[in-house]
C-alpha atoms as a PDB file:
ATOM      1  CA  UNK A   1       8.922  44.632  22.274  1.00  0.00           C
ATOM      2  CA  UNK A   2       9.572  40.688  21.442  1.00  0.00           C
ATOM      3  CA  UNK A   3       6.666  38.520  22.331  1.00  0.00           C
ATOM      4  CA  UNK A   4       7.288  35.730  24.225  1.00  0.00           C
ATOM      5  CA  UNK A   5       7.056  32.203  22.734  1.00  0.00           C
ATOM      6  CA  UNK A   6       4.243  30.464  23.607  1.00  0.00           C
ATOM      7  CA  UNK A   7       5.191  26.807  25.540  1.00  0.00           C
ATOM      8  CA  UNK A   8       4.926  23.925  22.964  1.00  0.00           C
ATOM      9  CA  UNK A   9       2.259  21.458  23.587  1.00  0.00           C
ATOM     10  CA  UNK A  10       3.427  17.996  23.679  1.00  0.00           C
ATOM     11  CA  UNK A  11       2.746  14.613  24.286  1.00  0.00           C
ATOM     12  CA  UNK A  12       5.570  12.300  25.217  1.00  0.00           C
ATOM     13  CA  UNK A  13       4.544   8.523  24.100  1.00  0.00           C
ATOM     14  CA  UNK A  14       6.431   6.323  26.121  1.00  0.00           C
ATOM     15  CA  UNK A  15       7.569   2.327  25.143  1.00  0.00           C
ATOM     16  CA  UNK A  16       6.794   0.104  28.138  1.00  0.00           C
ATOM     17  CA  UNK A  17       8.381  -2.916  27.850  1.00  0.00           C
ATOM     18  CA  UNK A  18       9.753  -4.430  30.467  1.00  0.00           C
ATOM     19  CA  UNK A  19      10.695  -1.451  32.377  1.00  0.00           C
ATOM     20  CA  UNK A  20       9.504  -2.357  35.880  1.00  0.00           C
ATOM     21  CA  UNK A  21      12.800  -1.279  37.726  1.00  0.00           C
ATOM     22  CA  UNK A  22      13.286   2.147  36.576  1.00  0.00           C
ATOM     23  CA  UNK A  23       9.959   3.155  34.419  1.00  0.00           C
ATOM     24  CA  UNK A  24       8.640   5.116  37.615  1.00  0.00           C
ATOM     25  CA  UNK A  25      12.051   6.713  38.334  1.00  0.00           C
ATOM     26  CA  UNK A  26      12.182   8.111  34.744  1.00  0.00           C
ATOM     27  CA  UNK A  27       8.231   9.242  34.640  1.00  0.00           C
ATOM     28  CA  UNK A  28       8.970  11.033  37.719  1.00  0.00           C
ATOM     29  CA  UNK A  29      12.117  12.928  36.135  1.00  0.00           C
ATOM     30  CA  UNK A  30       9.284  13.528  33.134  1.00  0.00           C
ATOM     31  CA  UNK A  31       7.122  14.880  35.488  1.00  0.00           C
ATOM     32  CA  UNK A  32       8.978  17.352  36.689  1.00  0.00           C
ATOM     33  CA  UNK A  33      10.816  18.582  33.887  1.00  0.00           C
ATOM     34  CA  UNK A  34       7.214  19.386  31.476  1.00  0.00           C
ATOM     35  CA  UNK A  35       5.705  21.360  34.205  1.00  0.00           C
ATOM     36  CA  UNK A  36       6.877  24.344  31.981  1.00  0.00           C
ATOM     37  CA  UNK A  37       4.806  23.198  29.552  1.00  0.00           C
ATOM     38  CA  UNK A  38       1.141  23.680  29.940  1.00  0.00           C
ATOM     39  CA  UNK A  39      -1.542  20.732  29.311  1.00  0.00           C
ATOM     40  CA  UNK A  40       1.771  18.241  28.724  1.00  0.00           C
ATOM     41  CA  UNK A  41       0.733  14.596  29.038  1.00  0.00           C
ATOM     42  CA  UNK A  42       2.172  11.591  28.847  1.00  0.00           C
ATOM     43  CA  UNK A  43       1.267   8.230  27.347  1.00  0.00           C
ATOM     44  CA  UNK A  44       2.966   4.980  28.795  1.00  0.00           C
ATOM     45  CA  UNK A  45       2.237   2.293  26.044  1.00  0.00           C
ATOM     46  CA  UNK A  46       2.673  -0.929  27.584  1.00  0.00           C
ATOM     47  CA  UNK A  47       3.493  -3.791  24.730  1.00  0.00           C
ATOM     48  CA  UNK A  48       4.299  -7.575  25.697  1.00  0.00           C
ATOM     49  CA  UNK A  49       5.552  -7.009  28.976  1.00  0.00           C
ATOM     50  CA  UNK A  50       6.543  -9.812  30.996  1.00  0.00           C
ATOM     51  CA  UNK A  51       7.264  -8.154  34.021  1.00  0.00           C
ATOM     52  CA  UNK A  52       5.267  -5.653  36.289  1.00  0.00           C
ATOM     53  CA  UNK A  53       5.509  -2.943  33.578  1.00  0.00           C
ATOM     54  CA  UNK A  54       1.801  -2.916  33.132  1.00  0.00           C
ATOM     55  CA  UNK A  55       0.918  -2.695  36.380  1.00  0.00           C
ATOM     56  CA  UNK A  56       3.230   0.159  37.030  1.00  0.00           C
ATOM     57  CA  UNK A  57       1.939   1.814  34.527  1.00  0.00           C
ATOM     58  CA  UNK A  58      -1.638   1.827  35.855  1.00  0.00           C
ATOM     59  CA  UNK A  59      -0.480   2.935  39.207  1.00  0.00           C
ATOM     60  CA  UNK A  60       1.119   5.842  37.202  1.00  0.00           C
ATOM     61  CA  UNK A  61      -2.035   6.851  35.579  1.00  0.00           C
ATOM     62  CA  UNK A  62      -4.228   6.502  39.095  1.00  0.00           C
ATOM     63  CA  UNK A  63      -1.576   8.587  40.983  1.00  0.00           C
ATOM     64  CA  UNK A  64      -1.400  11.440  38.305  1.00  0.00           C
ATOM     65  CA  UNK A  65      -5.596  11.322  37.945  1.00  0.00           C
ATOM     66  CA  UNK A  66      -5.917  11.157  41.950  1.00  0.00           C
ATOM     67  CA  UNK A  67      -3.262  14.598  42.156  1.00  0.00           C
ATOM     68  CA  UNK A  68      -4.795  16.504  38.967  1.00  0.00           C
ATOM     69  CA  UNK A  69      -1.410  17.965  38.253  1.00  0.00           C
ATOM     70  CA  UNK A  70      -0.452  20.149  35.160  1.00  0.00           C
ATOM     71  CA  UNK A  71       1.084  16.940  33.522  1.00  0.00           C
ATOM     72  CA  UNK A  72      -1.022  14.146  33.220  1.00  0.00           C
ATOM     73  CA  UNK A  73      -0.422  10.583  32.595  1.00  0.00           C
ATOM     74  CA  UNK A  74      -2.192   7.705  30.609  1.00  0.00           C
ATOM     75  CA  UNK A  75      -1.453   4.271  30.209  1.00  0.00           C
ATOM     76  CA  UNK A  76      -2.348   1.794  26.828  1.00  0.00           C
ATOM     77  CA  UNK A  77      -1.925  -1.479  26.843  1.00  0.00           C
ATOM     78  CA  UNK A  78      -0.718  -3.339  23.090  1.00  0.00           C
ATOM     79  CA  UNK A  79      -0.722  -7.111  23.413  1.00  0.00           C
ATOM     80  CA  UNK A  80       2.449  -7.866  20.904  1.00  0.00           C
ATOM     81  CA  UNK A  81       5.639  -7.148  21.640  1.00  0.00           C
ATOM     82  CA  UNK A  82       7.403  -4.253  19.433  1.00  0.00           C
ATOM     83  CA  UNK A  83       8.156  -0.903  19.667  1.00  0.00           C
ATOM     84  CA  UNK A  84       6.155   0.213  16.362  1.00  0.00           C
ATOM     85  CA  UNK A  85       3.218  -1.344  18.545  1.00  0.00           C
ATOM     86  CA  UNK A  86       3.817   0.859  20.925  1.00  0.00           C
ATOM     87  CA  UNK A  87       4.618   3.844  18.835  1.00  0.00           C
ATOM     88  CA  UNK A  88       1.791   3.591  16.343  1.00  0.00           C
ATOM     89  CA  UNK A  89      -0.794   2.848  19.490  1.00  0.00           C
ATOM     90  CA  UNK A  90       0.606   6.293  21.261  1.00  0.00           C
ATOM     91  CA  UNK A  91       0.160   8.407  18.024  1.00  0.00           C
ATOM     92  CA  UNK A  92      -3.100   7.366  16.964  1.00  0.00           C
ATOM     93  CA  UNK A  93      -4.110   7.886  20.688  1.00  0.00           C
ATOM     94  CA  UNK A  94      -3.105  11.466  20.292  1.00  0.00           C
ATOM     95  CA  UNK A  95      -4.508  11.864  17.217  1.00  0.00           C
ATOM     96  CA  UNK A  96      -7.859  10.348  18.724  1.00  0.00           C
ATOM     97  CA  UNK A  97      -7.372  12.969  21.687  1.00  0.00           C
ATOM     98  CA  UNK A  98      -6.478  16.340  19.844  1.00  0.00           C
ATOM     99  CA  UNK A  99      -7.217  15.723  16.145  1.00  0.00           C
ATOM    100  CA  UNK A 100      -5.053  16.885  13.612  1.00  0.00           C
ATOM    101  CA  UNK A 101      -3.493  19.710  16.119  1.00  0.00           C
ATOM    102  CA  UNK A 102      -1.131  22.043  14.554  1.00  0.00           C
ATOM    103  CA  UNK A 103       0.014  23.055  17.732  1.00  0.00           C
ATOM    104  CA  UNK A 104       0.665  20.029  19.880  1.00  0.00           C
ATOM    105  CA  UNK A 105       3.392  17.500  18.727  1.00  0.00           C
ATOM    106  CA  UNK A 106       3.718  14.070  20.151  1.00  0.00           C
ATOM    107  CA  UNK A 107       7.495  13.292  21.120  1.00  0.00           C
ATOM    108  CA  UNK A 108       8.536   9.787  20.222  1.00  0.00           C
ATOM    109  CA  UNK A 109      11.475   8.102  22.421  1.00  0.00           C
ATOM    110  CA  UNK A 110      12.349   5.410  24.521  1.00  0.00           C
ATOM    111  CA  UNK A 111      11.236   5.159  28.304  1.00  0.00           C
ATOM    112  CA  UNK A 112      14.693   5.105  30.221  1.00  0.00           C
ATOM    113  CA  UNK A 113      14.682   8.849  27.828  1.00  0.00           C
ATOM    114  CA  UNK A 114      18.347   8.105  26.042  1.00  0.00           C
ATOM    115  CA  UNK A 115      19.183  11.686  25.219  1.00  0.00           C
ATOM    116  CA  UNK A 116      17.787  12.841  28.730  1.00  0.00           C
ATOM    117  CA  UNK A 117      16.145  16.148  27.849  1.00  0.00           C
ATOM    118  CA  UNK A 118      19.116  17.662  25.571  1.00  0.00           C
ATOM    119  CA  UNK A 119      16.306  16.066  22.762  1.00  0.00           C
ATOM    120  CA  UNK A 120      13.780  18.913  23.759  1.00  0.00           C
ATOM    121  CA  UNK A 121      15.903  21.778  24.767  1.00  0.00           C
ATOM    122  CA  UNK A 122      17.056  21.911  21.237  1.00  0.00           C
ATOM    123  CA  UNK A 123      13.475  21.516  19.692  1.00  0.00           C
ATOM    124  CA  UNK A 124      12.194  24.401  22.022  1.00  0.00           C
ATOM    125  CA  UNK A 125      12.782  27.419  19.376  1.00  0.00           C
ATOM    126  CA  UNK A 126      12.121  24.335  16.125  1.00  0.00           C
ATOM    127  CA  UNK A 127       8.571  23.634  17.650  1.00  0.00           C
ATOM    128  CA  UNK A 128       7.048  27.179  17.616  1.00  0.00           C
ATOM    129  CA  UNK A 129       9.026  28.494  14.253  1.00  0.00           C
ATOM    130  CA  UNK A 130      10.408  26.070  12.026  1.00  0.00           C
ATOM    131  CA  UNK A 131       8.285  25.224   9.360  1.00  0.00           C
ATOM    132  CA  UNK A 132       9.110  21.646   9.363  1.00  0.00           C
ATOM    133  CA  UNK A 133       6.591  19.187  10.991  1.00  0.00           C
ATOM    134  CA  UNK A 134       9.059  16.751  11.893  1.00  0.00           C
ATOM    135  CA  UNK A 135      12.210  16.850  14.010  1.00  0.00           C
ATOM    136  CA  UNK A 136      14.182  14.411  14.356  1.00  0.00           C
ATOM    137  CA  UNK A 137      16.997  14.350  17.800  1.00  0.00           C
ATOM    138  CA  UNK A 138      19.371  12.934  15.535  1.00  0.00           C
ATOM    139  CA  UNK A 139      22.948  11.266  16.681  1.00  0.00           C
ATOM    140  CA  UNK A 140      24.032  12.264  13.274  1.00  0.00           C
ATOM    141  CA  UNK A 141      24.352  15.818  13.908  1.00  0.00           C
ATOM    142  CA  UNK A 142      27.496  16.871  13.898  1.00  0.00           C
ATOM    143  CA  UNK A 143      26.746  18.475  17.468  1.00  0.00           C
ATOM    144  CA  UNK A 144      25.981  15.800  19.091  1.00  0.00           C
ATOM    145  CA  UNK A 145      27.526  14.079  21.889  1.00  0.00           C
ATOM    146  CA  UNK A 146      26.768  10.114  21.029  1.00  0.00           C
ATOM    147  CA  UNK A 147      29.678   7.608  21.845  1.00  0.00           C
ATOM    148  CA  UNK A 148      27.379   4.679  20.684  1.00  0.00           C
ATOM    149  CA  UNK A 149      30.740   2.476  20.063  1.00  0.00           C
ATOM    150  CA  UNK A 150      32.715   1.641  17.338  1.00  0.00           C
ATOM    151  CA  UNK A 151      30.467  -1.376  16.221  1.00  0.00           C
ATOM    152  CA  UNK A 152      27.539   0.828  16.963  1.00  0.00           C
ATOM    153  CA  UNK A 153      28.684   3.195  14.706  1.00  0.00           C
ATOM    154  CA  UNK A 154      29.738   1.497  11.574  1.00  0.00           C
ATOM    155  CA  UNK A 155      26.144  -0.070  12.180  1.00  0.00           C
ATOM    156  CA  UNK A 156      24.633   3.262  12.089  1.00  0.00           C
ATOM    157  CA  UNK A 157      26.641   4.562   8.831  1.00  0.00           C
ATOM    158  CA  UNK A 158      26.179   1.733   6.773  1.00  0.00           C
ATOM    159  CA  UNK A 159      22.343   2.105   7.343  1.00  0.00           C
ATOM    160  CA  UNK A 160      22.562   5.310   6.966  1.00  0.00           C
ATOM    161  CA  UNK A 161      23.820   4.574   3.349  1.00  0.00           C
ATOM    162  CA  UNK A 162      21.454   1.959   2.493  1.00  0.00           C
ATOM    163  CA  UNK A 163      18.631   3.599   3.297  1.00  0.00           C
ATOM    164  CA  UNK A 164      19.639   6.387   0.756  1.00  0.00           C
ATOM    165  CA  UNK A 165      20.958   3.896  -1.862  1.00  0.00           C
ATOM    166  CA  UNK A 166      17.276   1.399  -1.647  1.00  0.00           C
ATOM    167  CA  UNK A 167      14.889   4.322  -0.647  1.00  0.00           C
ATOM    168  CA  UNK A 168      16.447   7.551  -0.767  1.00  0.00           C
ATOM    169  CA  UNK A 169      16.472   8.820   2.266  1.00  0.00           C
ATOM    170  CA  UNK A 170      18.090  11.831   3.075  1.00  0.00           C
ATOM    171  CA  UNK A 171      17.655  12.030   7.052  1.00  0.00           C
ATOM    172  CA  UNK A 172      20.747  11.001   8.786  1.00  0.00           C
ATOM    173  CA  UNK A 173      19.367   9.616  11.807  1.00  0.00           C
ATOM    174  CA  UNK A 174      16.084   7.887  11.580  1.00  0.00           C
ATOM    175  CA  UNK A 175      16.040   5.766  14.724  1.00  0.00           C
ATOM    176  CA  UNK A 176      16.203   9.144  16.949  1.00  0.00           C
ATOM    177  CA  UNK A 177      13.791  10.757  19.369  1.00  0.00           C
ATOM    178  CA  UNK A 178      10.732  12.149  16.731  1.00  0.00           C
ATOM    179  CA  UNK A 179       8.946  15.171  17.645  1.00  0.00           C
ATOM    180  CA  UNK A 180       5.976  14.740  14.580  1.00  0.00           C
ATOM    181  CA  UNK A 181       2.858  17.825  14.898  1.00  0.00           C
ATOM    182  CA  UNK A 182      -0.233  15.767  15.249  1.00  0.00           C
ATOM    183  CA  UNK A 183      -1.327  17.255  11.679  1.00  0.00           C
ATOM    184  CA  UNK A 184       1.368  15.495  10.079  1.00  0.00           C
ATOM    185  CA  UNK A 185       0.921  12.304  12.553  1.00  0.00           C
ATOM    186  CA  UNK A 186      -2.829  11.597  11.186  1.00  0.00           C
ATOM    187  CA  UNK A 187      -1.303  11.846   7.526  1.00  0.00           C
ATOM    188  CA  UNK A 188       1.245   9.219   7.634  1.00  0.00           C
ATOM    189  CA  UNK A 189      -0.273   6.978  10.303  1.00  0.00           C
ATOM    190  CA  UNK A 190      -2.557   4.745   7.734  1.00  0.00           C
ATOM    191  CA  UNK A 191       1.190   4.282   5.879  1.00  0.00           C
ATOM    192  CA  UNK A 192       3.511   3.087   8.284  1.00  0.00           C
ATOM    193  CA  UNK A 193       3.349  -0.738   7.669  1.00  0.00           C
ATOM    194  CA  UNK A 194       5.862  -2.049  10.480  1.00  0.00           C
ATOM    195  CA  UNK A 195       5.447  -2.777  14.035  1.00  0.00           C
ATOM    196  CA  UNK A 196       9.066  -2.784  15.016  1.00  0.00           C
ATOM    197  CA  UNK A 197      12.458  -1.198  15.200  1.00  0.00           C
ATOM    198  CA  UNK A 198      11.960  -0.097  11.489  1.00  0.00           C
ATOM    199  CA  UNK A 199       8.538   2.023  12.471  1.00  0.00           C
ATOM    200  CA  UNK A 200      10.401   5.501  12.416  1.00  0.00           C
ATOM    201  CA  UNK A 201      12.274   5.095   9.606  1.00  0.00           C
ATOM    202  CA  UNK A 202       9.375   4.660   7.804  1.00  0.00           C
ATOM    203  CA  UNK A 203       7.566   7.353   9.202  1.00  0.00           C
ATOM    204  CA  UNK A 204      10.663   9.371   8.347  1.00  0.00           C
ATOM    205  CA  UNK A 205      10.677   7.673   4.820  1.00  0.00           C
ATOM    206  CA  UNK A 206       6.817   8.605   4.137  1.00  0.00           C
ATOM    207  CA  UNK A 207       7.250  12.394   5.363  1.00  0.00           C
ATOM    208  CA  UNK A 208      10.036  12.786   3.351  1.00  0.00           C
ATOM    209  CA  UNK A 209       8.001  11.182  -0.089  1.00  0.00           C
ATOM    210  CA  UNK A 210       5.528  13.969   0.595  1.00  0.00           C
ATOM    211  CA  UNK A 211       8.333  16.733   0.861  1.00  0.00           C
ATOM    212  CA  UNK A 212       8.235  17.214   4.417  1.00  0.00           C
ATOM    213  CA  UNK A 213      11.789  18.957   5.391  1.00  0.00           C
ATOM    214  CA  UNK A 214      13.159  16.395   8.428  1.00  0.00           C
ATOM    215  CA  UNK A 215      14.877  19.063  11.240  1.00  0.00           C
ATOM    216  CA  UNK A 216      17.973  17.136  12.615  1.00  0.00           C
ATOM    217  CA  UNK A 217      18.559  18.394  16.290  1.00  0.00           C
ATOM    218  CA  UNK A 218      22.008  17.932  18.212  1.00  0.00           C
ATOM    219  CA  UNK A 219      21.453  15.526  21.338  1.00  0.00           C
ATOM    220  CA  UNK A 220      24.138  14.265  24.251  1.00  0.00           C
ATOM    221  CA  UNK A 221      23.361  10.616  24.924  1.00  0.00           C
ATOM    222  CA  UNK A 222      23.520   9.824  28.425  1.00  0.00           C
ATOM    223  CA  UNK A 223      25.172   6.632  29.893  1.00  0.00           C
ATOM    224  CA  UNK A 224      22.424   3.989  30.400  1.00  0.00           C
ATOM    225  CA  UNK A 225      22.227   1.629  33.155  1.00  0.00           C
ATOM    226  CA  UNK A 226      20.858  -1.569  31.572  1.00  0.00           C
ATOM    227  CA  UNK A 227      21.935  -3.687  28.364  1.00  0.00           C
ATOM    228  CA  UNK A 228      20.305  -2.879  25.307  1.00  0.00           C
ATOM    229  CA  UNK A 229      18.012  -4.446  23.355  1.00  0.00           C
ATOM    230  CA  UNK A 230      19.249  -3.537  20.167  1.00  0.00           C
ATOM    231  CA  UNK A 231      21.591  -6.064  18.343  1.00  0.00           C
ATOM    232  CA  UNK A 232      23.537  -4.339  15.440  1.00  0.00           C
ATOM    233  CA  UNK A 233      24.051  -7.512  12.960  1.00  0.00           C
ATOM    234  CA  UNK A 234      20.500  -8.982  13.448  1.00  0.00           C
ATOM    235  CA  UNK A 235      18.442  -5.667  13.704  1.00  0.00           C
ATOM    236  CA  UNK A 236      20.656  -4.385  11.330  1.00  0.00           C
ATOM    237  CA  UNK A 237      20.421  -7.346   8.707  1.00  0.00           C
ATOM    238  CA  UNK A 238      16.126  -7.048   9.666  1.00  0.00           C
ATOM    239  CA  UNK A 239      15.948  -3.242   8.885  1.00  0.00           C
ATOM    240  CA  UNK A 240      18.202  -3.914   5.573  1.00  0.00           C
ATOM    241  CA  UNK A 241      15.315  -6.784   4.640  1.00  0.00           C
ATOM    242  CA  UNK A 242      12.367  -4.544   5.283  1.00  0.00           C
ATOM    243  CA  UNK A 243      14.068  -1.330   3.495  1.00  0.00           C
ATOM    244  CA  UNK A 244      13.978  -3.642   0.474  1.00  0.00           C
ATOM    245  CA  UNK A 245      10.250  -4.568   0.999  1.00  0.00           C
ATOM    246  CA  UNK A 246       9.177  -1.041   1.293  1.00  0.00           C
ATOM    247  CA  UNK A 247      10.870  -0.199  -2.085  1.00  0.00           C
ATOM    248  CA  UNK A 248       8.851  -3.207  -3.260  1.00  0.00           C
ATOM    249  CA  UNK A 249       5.929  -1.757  -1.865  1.00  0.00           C
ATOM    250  CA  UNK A 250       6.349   1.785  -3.458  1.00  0.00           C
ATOM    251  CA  UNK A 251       7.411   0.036  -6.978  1.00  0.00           C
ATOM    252  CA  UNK A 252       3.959  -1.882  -6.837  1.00  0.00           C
ATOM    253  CA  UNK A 253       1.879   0.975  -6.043  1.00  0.00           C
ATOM    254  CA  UNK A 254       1.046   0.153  -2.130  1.00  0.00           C
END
């Protein structure tokens, strides 16, 4: 008789910027979807907002302490505006919370949750028996369902080869939803030098230096309802400058 798989234990950390019309919306969708997973939480890390985002957050946190559900919710505030901010604030939080766990993984994405939870059900059988300690919902895979654009796309492939040509990379989707094991997470965190769009490629980057085996998942990007952030010629042009910088940091020993 097959055991059953015991329910991964994760921790979703959550970008806040800016989010105040549908950030309790898309915590509420969270919600409800990890209460299959016991002792699930989920950090809302606030960074720069100049909206009601922070405030909304709080009431988050209050509601889910004053209920004591199965999935419970904390919110960090980061004063600079940045993703990595938020990113690197959420992981060390974890690591704070549940040391270098080889059972819980945090789950790195964006709070209006871009690949819905297509991201997750993929990871399900990946988080209790693939050795690797970092996924990676990647729009690369040739399973996915990501029509990012035309311009989007050329984007993404000619980063794709840069980061291989300047770093060697081998991932092909860096800027994806990360699922990283908390054991792995307390490694890498005093590395990861940026604060911005180009945190998780260096995380990638760093586990990959230390022969960690990236796990690309197929994900189906849902539509989104606002305008993104993201702009393909500057961010691009910004990720291109610091992929040069961290070979300079490698070649000088940092």
């Amino acid at each position: 008789m097959t055991q059953a798989m015991t329910p991964a234990q994760v921790v979703y950390v959550l970008p806040v910027h800016n989010e105040e019309r549908l950030l309790a919306a898309n915590v509420e969708r969270l919600v409800a979807y990890l209460q299959r997973f016991p002792g699930a939480e989920i950090y809302l890390v606030e960074n720069g907002s100049t909206d009601a985002s922070w405030r909304i957050a709080q009431e988050l946190e209050a509601a889910s302490n004053a209920v004591g559900g199965p999935v419970r919710i904390h919110a960090f505030r980061e004063a600079d505006a940045g993703i990595g901010f938020a990113y690197h604030r959420g992981l060390t939080e974890a690591v704070r919370s549940f040391g270098p766990s080889r059972s819980r993984w945090a789950i790195l994405t964006a709070a209006d949750l871009p690949f819905g939870f297509s991201d997750l059900e993929a990871a399900l059988v990946a988080l209790e028996r693939s050795p690797s300690r970092i996924l990676i919902g990647s729009k690369a895979h040739p399973q996915s369902v990501a029509d990012t654009g035309l311009k989007r796309r050329a984007v993404s492939a000619v980063y794709r080869f840069a980061r291989r040509a300047i770093v060697g990379m081998q991932v092909g989707d860096s800027q994806g939803s990360v699922f990283l094991r908390l054991d792995l997470a307390e490694e890498l965190l005093p590395k990861i030098a940026s604060r911005g769009f180009f945190y998780s490629t260096e995380l990638c980057h760093y586990a990959e230096r230390q022969g960690e085996l990236i796990h690309e998942l197929p994900v189906i990007l849902v539509p989104n309802e606002r305008a993104s952030t993201v702009r393909p010629l500057k961010h691009g042009l910004e990720m291109a400058r610091q992929l040069w910088m961290l070979r300079a940091r490698e070649r000088g020993g940092h």
